[in-house]
Protein backbone atom coordinates (compact mmCIF):
# COMPACT_ATOMS: atom_id res chain seq x y z
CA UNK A 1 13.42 -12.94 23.86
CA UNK A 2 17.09 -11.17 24.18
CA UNK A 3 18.10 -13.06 20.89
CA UNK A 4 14.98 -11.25 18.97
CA UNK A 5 15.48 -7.95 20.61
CA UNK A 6 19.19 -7.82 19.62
CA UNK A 7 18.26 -8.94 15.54
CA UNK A 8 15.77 -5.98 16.02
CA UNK A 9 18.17 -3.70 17.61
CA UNK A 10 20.26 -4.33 14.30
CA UNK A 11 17.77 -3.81 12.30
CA UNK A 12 17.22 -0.63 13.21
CA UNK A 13 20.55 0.11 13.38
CA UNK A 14 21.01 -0.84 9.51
CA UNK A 15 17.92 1.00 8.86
CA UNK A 16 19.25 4.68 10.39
CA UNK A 17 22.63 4.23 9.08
CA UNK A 18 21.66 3.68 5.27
CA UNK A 19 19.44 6.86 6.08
CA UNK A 20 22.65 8.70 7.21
CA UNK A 21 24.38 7.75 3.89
CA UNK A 22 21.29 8.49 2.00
CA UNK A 23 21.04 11.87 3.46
CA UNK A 24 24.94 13.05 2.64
CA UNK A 25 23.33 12.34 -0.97
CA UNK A 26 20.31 14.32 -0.92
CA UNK A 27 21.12 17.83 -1.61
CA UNK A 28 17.71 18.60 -3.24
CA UNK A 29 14.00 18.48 -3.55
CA UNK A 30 14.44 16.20 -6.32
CA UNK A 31 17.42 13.63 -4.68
CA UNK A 32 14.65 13.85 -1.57
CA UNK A 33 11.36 12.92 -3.09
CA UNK A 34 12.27 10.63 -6.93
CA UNK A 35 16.28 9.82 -5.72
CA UNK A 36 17.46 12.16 -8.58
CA UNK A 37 15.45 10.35 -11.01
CA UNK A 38 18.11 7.31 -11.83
CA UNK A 39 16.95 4.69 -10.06
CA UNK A 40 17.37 1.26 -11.22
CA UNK A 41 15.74 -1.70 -12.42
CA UNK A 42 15.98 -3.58 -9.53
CA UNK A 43 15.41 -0.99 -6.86
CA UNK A 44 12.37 0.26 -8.24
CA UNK A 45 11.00 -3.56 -8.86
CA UNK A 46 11.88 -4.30 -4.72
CA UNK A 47 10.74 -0.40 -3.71
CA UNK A 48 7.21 -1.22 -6.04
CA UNK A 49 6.20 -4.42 -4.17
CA UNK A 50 7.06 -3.38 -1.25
CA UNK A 51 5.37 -0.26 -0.94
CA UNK A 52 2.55 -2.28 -2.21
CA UNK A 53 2.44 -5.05 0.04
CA UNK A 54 2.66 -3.99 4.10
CA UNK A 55 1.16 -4.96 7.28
CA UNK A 56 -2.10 -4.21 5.90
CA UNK A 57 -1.43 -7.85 3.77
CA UNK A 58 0.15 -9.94 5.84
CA UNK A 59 -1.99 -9.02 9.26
CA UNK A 60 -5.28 -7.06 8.10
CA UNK A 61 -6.34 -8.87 4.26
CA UNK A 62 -4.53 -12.20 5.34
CA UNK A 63 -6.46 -12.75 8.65
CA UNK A 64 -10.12 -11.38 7.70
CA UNK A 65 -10.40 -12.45 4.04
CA UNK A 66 -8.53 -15.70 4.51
CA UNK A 67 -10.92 -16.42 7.80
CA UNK A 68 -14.32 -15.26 5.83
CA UNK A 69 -13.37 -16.06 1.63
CA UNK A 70 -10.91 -19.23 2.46
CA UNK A 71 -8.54 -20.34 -0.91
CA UNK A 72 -10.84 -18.08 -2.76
CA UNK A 73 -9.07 -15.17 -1.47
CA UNK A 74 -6.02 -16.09 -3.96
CA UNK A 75 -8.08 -14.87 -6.50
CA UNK A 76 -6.99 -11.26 -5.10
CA UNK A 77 -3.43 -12.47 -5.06
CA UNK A 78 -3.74 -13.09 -8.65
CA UNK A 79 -5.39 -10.12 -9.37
CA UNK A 80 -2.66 -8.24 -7.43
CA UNK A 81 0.05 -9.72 -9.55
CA UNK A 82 -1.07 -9.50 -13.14
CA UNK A 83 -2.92 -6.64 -13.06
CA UNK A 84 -1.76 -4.22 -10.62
CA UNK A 85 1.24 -4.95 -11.10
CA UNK A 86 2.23 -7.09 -14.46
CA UNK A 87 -0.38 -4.91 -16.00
CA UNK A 88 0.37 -1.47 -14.32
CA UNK A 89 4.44 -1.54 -15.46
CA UNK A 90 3.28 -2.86 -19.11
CA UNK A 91 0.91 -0.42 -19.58
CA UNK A 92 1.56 2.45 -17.76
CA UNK A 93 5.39 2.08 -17.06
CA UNK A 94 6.86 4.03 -20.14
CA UNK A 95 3.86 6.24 -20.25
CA UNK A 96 4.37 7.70 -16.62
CA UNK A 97 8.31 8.27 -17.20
CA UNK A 98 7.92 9.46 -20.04
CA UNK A 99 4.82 12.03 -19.31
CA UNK A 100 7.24 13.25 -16.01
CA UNK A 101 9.85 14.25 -18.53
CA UNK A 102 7.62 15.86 -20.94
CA UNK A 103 5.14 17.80 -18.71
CA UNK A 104 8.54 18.45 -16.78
CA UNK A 105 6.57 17.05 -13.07
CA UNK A 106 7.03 15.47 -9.70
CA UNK A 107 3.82 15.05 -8.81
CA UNK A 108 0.44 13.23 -10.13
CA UNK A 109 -1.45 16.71 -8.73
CA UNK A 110 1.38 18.71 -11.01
CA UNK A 111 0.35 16.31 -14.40
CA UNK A 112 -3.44 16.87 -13.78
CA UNK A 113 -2.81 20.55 -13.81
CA UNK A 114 -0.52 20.90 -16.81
CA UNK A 115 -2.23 18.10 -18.57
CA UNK A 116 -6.37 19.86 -17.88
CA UNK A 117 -5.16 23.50 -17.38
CA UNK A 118 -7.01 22.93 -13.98
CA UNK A 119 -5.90 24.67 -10.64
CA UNK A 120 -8.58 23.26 -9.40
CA UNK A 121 -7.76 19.47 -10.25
CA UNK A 122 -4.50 20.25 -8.92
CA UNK A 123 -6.29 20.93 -5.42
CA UNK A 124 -8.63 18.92 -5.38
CA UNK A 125 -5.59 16.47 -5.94
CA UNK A 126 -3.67 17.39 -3.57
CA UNK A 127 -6.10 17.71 -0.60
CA UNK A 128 -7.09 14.04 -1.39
CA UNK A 129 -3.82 12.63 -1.38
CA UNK A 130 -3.26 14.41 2.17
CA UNK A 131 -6.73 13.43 3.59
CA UNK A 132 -6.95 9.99 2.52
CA UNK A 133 -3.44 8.57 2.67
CA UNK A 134 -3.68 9.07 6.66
CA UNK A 135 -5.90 6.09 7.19
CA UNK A 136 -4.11 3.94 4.90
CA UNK A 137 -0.78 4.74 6.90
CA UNK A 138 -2.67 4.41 9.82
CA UNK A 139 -3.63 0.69 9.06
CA UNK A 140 0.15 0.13 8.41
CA UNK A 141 0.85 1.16 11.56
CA UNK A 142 -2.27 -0.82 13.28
CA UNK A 143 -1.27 -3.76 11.82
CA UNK A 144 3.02 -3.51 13.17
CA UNK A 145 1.59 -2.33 16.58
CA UNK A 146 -0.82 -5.97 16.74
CA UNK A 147 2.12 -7.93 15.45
CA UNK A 148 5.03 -6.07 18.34
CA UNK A 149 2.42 -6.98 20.68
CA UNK A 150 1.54 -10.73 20.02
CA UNK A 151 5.33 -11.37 19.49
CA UNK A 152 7.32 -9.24 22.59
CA UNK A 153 4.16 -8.71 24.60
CA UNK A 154 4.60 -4.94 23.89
CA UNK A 155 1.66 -3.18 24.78
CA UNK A 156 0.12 -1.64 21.75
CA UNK A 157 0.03 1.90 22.04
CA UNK A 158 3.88 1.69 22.89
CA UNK A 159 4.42 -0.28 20.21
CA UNK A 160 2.84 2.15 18.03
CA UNK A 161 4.77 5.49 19.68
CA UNK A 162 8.05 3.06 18.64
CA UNK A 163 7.08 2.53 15.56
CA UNK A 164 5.44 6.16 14.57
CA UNK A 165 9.13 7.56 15.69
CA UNK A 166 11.48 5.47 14.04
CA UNK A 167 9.20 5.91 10.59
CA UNK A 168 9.37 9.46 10.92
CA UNK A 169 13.37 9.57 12.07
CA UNK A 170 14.31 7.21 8.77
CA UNK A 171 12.00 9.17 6.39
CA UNK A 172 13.01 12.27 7.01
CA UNK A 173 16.79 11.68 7.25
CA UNK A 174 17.24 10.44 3.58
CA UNK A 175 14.05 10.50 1.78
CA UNK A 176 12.79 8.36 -1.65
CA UNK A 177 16.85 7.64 -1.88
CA UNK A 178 17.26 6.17 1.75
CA UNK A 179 14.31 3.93 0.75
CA UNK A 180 15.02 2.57 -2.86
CA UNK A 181 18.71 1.46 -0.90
CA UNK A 182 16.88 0.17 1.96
CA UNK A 183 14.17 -2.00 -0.25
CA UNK A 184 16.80 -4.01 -2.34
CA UNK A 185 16.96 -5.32 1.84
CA UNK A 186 13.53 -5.53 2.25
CA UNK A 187 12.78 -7.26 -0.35
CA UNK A 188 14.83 -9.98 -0.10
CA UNK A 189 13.75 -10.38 4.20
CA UNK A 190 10.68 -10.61 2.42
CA UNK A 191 11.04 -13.26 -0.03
CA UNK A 192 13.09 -15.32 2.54
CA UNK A 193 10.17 -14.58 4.75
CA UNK A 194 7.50 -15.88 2.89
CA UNK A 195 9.41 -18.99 2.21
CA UNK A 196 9.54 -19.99 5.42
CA UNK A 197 6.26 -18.92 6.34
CA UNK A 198 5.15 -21.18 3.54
CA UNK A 199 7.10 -24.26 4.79
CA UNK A 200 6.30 -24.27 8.47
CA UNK A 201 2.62 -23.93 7.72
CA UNK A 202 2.36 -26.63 5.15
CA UNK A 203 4.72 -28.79 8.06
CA UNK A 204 2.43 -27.75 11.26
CA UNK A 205 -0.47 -28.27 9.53
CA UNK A 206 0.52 -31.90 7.95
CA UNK A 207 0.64 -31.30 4.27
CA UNK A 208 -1.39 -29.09 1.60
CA UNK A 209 -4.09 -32.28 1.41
CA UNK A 210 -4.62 -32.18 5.38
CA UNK A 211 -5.11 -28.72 5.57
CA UNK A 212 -7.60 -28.85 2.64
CA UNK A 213 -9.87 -31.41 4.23
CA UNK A 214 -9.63 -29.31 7.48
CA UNK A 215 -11.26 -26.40 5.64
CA UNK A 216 -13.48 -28.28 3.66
CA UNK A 217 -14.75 -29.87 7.02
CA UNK A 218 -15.23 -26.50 8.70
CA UNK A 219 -17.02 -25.20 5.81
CA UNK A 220 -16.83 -26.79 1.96
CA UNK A 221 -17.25 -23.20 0.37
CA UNK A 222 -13.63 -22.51 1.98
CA UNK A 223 -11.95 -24.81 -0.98
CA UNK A 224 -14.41 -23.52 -3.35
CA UNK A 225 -13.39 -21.00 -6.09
CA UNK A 226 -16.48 -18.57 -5.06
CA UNK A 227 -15.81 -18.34 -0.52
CA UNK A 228 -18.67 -18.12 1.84
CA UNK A 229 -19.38 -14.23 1.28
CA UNK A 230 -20.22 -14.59 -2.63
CA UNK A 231 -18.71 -13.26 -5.95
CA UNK A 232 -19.55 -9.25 -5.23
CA UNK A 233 -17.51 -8.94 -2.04
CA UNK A 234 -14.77 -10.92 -3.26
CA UNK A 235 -14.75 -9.09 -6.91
CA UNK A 236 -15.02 -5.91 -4.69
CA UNK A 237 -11.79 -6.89 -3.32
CA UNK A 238 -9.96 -7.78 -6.09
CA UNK A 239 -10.89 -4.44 -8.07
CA UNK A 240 -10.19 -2.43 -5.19
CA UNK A 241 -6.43 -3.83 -4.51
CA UNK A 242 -5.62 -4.31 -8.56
CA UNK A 243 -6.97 -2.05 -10.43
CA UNK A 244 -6.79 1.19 -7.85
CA UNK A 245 -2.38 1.09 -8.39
CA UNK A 246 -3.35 1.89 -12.09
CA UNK A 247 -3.16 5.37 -10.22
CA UNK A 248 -2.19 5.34 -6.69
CA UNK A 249 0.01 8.32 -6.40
CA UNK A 250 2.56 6.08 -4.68
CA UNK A 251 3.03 3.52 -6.82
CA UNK A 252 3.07 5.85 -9.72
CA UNK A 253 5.49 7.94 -8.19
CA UNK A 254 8.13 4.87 -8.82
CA UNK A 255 7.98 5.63 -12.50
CA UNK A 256 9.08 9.12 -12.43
CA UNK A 257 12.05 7.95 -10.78
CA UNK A 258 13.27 5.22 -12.76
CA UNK A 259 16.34 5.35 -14.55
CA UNK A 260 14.86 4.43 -18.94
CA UNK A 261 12.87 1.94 -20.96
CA UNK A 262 14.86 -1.46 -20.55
CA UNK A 263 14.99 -0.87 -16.65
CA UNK A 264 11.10 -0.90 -16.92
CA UNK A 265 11.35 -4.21 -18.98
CA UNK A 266 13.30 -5.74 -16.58
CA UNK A 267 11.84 -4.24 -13.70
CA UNK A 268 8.43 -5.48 -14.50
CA UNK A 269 9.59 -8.80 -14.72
CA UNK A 270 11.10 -8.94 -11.37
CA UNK A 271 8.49 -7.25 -9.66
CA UNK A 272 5.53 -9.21 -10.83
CA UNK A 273 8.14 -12.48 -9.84
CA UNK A 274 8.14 -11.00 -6.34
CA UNK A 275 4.35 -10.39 -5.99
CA UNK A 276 3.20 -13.61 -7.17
CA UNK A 277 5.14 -15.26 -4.65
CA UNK A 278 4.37 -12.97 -1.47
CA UNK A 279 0.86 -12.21 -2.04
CA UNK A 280 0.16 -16.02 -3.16
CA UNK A 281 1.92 -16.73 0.18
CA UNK A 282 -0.07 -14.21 1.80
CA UNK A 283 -4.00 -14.77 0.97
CA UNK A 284 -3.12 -18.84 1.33
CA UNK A 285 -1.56 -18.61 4.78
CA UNK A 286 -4.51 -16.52 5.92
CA UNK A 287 -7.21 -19.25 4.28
CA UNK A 288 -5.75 -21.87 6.58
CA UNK A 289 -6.07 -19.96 9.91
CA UNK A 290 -9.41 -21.78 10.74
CA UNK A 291 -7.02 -24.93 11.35
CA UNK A 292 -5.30 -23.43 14.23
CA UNK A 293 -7.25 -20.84 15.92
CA UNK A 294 -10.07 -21.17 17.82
CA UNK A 295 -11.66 -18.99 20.69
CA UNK A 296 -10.57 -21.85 22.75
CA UNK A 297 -6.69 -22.12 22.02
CA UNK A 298 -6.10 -18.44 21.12
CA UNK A 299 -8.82 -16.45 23.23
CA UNK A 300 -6.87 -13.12 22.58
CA UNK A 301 -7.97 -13.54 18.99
CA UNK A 302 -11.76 -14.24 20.01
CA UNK A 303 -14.65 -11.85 21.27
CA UNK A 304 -17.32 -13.72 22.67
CA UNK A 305 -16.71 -16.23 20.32
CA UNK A 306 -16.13 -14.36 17.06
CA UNK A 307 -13.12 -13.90 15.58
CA UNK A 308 -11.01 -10.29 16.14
CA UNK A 309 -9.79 -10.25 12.38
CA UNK A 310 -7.03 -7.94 13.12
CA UNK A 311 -5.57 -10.26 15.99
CA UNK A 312 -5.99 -13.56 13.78
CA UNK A 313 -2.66 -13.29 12.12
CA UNK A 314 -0.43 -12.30 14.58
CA UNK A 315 -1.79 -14.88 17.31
CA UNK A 316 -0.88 -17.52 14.36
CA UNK A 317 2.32 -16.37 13.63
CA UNK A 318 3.30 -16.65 16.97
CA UNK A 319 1.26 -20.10 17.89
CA UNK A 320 2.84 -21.65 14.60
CA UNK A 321 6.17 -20.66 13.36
CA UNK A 322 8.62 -21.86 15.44
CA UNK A 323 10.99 -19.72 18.17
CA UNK A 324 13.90 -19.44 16.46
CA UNK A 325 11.77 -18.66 12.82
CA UNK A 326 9.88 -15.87 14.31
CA UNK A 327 12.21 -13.01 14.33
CA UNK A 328 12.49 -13.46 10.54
CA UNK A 329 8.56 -13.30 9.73
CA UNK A 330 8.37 -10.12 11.86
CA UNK A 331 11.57 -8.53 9.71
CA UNK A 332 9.12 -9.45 6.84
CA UNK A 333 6.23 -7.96 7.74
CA UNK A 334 8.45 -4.66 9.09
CA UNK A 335 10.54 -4.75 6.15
CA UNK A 336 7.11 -4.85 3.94
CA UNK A 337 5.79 -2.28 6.34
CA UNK A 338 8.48 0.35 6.49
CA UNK A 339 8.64 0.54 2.54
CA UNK A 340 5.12 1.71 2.74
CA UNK A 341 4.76 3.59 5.75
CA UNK A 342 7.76 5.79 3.53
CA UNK A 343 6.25 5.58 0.00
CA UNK A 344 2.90 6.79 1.77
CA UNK A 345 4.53 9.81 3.56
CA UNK A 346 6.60 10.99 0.77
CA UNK A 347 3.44 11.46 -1.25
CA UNK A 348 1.69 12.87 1.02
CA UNK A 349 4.01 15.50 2.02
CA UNK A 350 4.63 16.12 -0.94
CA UNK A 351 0.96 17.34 -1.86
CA UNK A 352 1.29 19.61 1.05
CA UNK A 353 4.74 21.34 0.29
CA UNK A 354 5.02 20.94 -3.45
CA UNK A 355 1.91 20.86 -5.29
CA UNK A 356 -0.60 23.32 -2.68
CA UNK A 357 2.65 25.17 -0.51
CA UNK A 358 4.77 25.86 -3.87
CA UNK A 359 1.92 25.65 -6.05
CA UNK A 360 -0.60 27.94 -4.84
CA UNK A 361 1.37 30.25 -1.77
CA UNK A 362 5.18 30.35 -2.30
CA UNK A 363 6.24 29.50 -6.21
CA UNK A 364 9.48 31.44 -5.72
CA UNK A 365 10.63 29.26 -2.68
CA UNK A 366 14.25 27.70 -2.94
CA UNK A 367 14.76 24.35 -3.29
CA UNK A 368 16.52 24.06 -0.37
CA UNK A 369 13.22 25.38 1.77
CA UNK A 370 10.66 22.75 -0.02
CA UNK A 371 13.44 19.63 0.94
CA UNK A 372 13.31 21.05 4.13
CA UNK A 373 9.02 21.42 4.70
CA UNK A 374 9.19 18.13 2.78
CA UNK A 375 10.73 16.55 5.84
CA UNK A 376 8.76 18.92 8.37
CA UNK A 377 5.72 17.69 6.83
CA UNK A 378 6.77 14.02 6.81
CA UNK A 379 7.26 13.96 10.26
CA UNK A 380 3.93 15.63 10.84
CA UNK A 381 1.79 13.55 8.41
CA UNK A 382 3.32 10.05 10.66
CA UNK A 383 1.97 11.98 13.93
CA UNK A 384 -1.40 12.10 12.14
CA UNK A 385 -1.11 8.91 11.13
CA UNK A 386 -0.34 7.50 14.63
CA UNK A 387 -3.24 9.68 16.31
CA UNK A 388 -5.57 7.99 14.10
CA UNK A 389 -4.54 4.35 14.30
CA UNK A 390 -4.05 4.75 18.28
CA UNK A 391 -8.14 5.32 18.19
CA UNK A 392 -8.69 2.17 15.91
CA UNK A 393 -11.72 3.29 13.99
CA UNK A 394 -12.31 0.54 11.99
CA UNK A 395 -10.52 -2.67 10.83
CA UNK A 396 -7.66 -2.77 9.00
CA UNK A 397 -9.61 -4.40 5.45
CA UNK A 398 -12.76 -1.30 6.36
CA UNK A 399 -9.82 1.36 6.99
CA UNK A 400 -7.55 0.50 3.74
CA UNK A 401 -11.09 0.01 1.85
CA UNK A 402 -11.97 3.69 1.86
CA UNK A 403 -8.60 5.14 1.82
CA UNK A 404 -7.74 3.23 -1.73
CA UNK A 405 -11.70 3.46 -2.53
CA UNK A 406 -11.43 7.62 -2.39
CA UNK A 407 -8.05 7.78 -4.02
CA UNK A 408 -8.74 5.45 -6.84
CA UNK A 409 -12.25 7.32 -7.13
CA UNK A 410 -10.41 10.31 -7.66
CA UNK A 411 -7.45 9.78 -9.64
CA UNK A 412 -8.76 6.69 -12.26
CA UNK A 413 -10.75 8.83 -14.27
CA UNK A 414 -8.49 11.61 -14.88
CA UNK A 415 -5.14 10.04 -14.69
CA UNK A 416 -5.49 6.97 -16.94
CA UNK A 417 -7.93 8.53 -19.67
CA UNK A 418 -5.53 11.69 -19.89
CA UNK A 419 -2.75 9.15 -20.30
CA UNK A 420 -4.20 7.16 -23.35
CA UNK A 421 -6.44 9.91 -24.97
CA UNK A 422 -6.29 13.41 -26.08
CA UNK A 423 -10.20 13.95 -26.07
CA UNK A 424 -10.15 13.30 -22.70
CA UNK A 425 -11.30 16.82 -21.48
CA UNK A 426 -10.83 19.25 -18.65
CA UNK A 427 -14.59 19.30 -17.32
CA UNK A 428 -14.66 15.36 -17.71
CA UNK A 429 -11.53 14.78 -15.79
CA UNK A 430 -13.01 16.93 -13.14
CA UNK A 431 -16.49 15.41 -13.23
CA UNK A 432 -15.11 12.29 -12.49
CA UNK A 433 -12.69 12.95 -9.82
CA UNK A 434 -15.50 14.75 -7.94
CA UNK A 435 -18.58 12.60 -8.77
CA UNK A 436 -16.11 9.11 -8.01
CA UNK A 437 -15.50 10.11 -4.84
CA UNK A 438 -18.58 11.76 -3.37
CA UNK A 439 -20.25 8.33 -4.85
CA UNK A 440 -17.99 6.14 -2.83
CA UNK A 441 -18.34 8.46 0.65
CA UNK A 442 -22.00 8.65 0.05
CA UNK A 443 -22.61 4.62 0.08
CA UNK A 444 -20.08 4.20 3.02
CA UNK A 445 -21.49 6.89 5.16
CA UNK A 446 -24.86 4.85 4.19
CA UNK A 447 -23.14 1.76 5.18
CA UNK A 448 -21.91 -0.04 2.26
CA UNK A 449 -19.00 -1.92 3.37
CA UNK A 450 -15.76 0.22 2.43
CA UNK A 451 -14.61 -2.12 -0.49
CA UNK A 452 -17.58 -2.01 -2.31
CA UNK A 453 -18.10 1.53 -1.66
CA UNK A 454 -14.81 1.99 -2.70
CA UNK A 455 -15.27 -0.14 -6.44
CA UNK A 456 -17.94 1.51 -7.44
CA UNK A 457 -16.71 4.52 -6.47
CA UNK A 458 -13.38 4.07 -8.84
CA UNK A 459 -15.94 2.40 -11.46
CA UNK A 460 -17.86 5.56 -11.51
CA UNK A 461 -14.54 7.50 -12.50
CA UNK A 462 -13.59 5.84 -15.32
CA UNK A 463 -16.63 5.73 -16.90
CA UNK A 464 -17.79 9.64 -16.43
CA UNK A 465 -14.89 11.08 -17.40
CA UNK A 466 -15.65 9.75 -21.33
CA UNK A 467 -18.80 10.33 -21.25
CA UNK A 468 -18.76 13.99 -20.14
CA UNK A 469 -15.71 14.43 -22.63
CA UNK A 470 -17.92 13.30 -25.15
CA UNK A 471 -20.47 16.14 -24.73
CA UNK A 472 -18.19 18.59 -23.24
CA UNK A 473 -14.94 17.96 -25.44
CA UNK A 474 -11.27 18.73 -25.14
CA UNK A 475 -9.57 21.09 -26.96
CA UNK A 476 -7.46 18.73 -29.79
């Protein structure tokens, strides 16, 4: 227990003091939020994955859809890989940098604006981001507060205070440069991480053959390239998680800051490497779960008998990797978690003090003021963050389902239709933002699972914004 508390201790320490160095290099709004704008290749590759992949994988997606879809579940690993991410840097990579140069933007709310002539789109854009990013950084933070407590016996809600304050003190210290320099060393805790994780599972649970018949004997449809819960959830899930980074403000965000063209070649290739290998990792250490838990050996991941998908994972990791290999899967799963939990807040804060504060209230304020709401505002956005996961309202898979469901809804249409066409049309890009969203609240207020909700919500977006800028066209 000392030995793991004194890695963490480092860890931390590491963590705050590349935030002090980042923060002697951040002298404005633009070193704070895109790192000046010259990041490299392999920064933004590491900062990409791991602002993509969190607690939310490794503890929320891992433990439910591993227990409920089995090795079917790597079909959203393989989504996850080639398309949203192989498929987002190929096609959208160039595009993004080089629409931030032209339209002269920080901000996916600033590009709708310039790119519709809509205040309104900018808004809209901006209130979203805010609204709906909370949840998703509240999952984050769910999923690190169930891990502290099945490994240290931390009890959750001070695991989460812990982790809501240290967030906050990193973030706001150094900003989008203290995490690109930070990532480079998350990713490669990660990819260590995974290995391992890999190894001790296939050794604990006798070989990939023995842990096949295990599932196959629980339930055949667990080996079976279509799980237990059918094609639609599991194509609900792989939509959701691939094609919603096509325009999730924080993944996009990495392509304003990169440094040119080749680092985007190069980058792509290393950051599709890296997700293969942790998300395929990921969805097939969660399918073999059934092996080793039961409500009978882990009770504190049973409820009367059914499983408590958010407790599944951790009560694994710490039944099955070994003593002396646990400290390194919980630097993975922070390391994947921290990258997030900043990428998340940036954005978010950023709607607030650059794109409604500076767009709509103050456009004469310094640069020096907006760094410094930008870090107000980050703080304040974790607090929010932490309220909400302290109250648990749903799990981790329901929570992340609506909060990507409502931003892809609202950002697909308009975003990747303005990108590739110019008849895509001011009323059409705001048709779809509005009618994508309201579609995928509507069905889960009416109790559509969130995923599903949440795909045909995004669905809906890119296919009205055509057809309204067909009868309502744009200016050419």
């Amino acid at each position: 227990m000392y030995l793991k508390a004194g890695i963490l201790i480092a860890y931390a320490l590491m963590i705050i003091i590349i935030g002090v160095m980042a923060m002697r290099k951040t002298r404005s709004f633009s070193d704070f939020f895109l790192g000046g704008g010259n990041i490299g290749p392999w920064m933004t590759a590491f900062t990409y994955g791991a602002a993509y992949f969190s607690a939310v994988l490794f503890i929320g997606f891992a433990g439910k859809v591993g227990w409920g879809f089995g090795y079917s579940g790597l079909w959203i690993a393989a989504g996850n890989a080639l398309v949203g991410v192989l498929g987002v840097w190929w096609l959208m990579g160039h595009r993004i940098k080089k629409m931030s140069i032209e339209y002269k933007v920080h901000t996916m709310a600033e590009y709708l604006e310039k790119r519709y002539d809509s205040k309104f789109l900018k808004l809209f854009s901006a209130v979203s981001i805010f609204v709906f990013m909370i949840p998703y950084c509240a999952a984050v933070f769910m999923g690190l507060s169930y891990l502290f407590r099945s490994t240290f016996g931390v009890d959750y809600t001070l695991a989460l205070a812990f982790m809501g304050l240290f967030t906050a003190l990193y973030l706001v210290m150094g900003g989008y440069r203290s995490m690109t320099m930070i990532d480079v060393v998350f990713g490669m805790i990660m990819v260590v991480g995974v290995t391992l994780l890999l190894v001790t599972t296939l050794v604990k649970g006798g070989g990939m053959a023995s842990i096949t018949a295990g599932l196959s004997t629980i339930n055949p449809k667990l080996t079976a390239i279509i799980g237990p819960p059918g094609w639609w959830p599991l194509f609900a899930l792989v939509f959701l998680t691939s094609v919603a980074p096509f325009a999730m403000p924080q993944l996009v965000q990495k392509f304003y800051a990169i440094k040119d063209k080749r680092s985007i070649r190069i980058g792509m290739v290393a950051s599709t490497a890296f997700a293969i290998l942790v998300t395929g990792i990921g969805y097939f250490i969660g399918a073999t779960i059934r092996n080793f838990l039961n409500p009978e050996n882990a009770p504190a991941a049973f409820s009367n008998g059914k499983p408590i998908f958010d407790a599944l994972m951790p009560e694994f990791l710490v039944r099955v990797i070994p003593e002396s290999l646990l400290i390194v899967i919980l630097l993975l799963i922070l390391s994947a978690s921290m990258s997030t939990l900043a990428a998340l807040v940036l954005i978010s804060s950023s709607s607030i003090v650059k794109d409604f504060y500076h767009g709509f209230i103050n456009r004469e304020a310094s640069d020096k003021k907006l760094t410094l709401l930008m870090r107000i505002f980050s703080a304040f956005f974790v607090l929010l963050s932490v309220i909400m996961a302290y109250y648990k309202p749903s799990t981790i898979v329901g929570i992340l389902g609506i909060s990507w469901g409502a931003i892809g809804a609202v950002f697909l249409g308009p975003f990747i239709w303005g990108m590739f066409t110019k008849r895509a049309s001011k009323y059409g890009a705001i048709a779809s933002a509005v009618i994508g969203l309201a579609l995928c609240l509507i069905l889960y207020i009416e109790g559509m699972p969130s995923p599903q909700a949440g795909t045909i919500g995004m669905i809906a977006s890119l296919v009205v914004n055509p057809l309204v800028s067909l009868f309502v066209p744009a200016k050419v």
